[in-house]
N, C-alpha and C. Protein backbone atom coordinates (compact mmCIF):
# COMPACT_ATOMS: atom_id res chain seq x y z
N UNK A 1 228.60 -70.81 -15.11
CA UNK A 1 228.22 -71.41 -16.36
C UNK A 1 226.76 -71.05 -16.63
N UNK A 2 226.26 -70.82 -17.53
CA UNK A 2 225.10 -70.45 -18.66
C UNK A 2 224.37 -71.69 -18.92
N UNK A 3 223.46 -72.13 -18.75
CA UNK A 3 222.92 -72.89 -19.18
C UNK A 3 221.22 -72.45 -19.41
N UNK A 4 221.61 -73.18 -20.77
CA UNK A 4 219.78 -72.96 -21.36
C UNK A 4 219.20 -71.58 -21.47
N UNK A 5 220.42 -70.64 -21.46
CA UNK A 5 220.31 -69.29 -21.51
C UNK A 5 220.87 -68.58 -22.58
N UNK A 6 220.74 -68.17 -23.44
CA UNK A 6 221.23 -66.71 -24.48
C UNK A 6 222.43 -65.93 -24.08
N UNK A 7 223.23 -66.18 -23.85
CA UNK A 7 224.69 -65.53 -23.10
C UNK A 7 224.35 -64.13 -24.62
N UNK A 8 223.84 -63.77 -25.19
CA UNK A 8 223.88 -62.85 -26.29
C UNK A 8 225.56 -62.41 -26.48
N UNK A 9 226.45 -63.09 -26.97
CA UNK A 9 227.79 -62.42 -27.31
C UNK A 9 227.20 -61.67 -28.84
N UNK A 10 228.42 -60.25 -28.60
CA UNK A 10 228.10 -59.85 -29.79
C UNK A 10 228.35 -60.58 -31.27
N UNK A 11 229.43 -61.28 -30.94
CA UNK A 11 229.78 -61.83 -32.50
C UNK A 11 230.84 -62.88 -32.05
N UNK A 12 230.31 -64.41 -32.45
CA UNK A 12 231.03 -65.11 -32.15
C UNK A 12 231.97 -65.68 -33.30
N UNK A 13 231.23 -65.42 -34.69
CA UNK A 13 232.19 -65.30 -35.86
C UNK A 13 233.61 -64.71 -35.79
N UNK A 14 233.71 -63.34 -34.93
CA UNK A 14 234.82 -62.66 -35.19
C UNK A 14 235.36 -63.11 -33.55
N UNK A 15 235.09 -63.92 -32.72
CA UNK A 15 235.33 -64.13 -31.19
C UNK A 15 235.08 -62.92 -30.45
N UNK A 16 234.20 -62.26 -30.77
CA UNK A 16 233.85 -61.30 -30.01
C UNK A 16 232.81 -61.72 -28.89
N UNK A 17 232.97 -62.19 -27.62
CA UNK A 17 232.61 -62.55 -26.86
C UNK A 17 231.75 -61.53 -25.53
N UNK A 18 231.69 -60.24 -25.97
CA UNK A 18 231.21 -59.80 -24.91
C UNK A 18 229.60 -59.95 -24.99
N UNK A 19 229.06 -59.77 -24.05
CA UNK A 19 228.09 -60.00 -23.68
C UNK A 19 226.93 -58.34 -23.64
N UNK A 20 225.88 -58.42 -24.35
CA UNK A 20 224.89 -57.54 -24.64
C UNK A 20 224.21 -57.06 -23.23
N UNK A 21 224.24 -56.56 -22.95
CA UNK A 21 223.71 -55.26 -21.52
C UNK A 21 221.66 -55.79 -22.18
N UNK A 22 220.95 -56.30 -20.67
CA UNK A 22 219.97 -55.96 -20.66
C UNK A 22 218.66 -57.56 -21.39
N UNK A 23 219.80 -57.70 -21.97
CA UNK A 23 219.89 -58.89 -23.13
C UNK A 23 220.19 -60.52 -22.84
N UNK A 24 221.90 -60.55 -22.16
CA UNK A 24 222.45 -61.50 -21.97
C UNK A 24 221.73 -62.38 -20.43
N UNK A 25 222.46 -63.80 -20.66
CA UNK A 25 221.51 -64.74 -19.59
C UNK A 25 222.48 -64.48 -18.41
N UNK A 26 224.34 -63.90 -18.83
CA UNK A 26 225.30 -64.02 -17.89
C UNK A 26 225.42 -62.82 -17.49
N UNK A 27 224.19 -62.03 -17.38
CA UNK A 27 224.41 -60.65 -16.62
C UNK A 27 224.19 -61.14 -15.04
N UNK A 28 224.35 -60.36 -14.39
CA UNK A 28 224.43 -60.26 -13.06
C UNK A 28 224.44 -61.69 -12.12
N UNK A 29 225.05 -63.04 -12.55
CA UNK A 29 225.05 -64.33 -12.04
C UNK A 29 226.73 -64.48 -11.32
N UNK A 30 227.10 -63.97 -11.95
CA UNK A 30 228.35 -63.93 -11.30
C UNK A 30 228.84 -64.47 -9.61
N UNK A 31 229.45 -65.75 -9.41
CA UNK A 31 229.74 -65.80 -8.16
C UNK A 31 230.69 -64.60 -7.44
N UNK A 32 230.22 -64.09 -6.38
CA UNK A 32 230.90 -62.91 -5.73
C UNK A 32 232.01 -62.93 -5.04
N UNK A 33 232.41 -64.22 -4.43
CA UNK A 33 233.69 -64.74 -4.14
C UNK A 33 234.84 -64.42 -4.87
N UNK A 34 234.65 -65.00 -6.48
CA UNK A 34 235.45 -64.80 -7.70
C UNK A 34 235.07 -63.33 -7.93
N UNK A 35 234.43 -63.12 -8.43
CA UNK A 35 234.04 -61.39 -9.35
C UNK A 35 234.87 -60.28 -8.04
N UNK A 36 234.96 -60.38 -7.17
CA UNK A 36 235.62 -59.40 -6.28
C UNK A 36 236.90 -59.68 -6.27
N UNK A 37 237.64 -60.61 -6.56
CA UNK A 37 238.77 -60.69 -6.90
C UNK A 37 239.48 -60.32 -8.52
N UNK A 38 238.48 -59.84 -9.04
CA UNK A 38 238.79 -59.61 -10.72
C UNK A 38 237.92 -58.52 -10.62
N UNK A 39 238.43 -57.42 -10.72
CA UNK A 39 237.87 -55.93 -10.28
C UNK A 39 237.26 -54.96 -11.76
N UNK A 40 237.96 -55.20 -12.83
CA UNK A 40 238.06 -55.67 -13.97
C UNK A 40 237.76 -56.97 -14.79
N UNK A 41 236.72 -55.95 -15.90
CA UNK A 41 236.63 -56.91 -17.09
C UNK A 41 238.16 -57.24 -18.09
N UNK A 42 237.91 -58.16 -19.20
CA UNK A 42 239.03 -58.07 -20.10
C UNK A 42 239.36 -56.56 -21.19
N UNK A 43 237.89 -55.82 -21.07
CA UNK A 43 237.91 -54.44 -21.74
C UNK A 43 238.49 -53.43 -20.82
N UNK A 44 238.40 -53.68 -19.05
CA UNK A 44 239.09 -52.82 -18.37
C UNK A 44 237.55 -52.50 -18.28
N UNK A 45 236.67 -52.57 -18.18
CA UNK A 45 235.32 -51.98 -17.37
C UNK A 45 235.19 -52.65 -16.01
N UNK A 46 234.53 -51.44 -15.27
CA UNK A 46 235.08 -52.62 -13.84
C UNK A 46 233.53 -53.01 -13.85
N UNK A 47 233.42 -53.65 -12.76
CA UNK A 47 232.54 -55.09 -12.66
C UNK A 47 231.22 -54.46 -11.99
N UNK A 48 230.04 -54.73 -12.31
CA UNK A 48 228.97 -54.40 -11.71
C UNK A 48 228.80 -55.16 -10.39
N UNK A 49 227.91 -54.81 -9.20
CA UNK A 49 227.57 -55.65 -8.26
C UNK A 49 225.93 -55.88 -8.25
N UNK A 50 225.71 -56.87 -9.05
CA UNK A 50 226.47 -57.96 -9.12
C UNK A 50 227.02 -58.16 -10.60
N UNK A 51 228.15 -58.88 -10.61
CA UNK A 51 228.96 -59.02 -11.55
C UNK A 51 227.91 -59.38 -12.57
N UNK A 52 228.57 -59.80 -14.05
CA UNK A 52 228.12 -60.21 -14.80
C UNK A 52 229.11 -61.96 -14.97
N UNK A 53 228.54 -63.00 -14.93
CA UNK A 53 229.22 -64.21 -15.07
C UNK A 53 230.67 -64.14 -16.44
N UNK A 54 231.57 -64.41 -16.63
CA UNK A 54 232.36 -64.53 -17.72
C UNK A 54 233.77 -63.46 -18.08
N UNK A 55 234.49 -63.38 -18.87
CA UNK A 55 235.50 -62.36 -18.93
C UNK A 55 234.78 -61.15 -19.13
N UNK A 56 233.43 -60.89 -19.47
CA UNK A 56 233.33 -59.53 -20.03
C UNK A 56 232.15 -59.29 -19.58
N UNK A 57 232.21 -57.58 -18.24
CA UNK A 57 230.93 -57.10 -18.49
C UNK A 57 230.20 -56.94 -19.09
N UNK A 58 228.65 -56.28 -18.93
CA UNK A 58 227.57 -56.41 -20.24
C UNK A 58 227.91 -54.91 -20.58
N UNK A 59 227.59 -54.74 -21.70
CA UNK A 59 227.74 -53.69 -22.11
C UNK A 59 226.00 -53.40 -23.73
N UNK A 60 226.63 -51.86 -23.56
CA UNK A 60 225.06 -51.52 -24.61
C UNK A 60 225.56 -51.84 -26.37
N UNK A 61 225.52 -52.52 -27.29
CA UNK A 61 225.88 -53.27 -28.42
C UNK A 61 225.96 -51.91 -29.71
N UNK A 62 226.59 -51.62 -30.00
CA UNK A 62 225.96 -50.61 -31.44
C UNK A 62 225.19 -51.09 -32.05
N UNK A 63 224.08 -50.26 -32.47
CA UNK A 63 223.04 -50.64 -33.69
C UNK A 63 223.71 -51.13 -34.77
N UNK A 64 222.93 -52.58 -35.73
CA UNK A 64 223.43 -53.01 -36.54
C UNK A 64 223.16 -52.29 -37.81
N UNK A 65 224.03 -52.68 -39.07
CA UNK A 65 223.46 -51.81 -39.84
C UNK A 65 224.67 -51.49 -41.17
């Protein structure tokens, strides 16, 4: 869990829930117990070590625009 932190999802209007590379508070918090058992994100990116907390690795956002 995230707390008091910027989880940066890209767009929570459209439920786009992934999380911004570099940016987000749920990068690399991930308990390792869990994250090694889910080898895979929900996009199919596999998991950094250390994970990123949540269904979705961080990833780099397209420029807005």
């Amino acid at each position: 869990m995230v707390l008091n932190i910027d989880p940066a999802f890209e767009n929570t209007r459209e439920n786009n829930f992934n999380i911004e590379k570099n940016v987000s508070g749920a990068e690399g918090i991930a308990d390792p117990s869990i994250s090694n058992l889910v080898p895979l994100d929900l996009n199919g990116t596999p998991r950094n070590d250390p994970a990123d907390a949540g269904a979705y690795q961080s990833t780099e956002f397209p420029p807005e625009g």
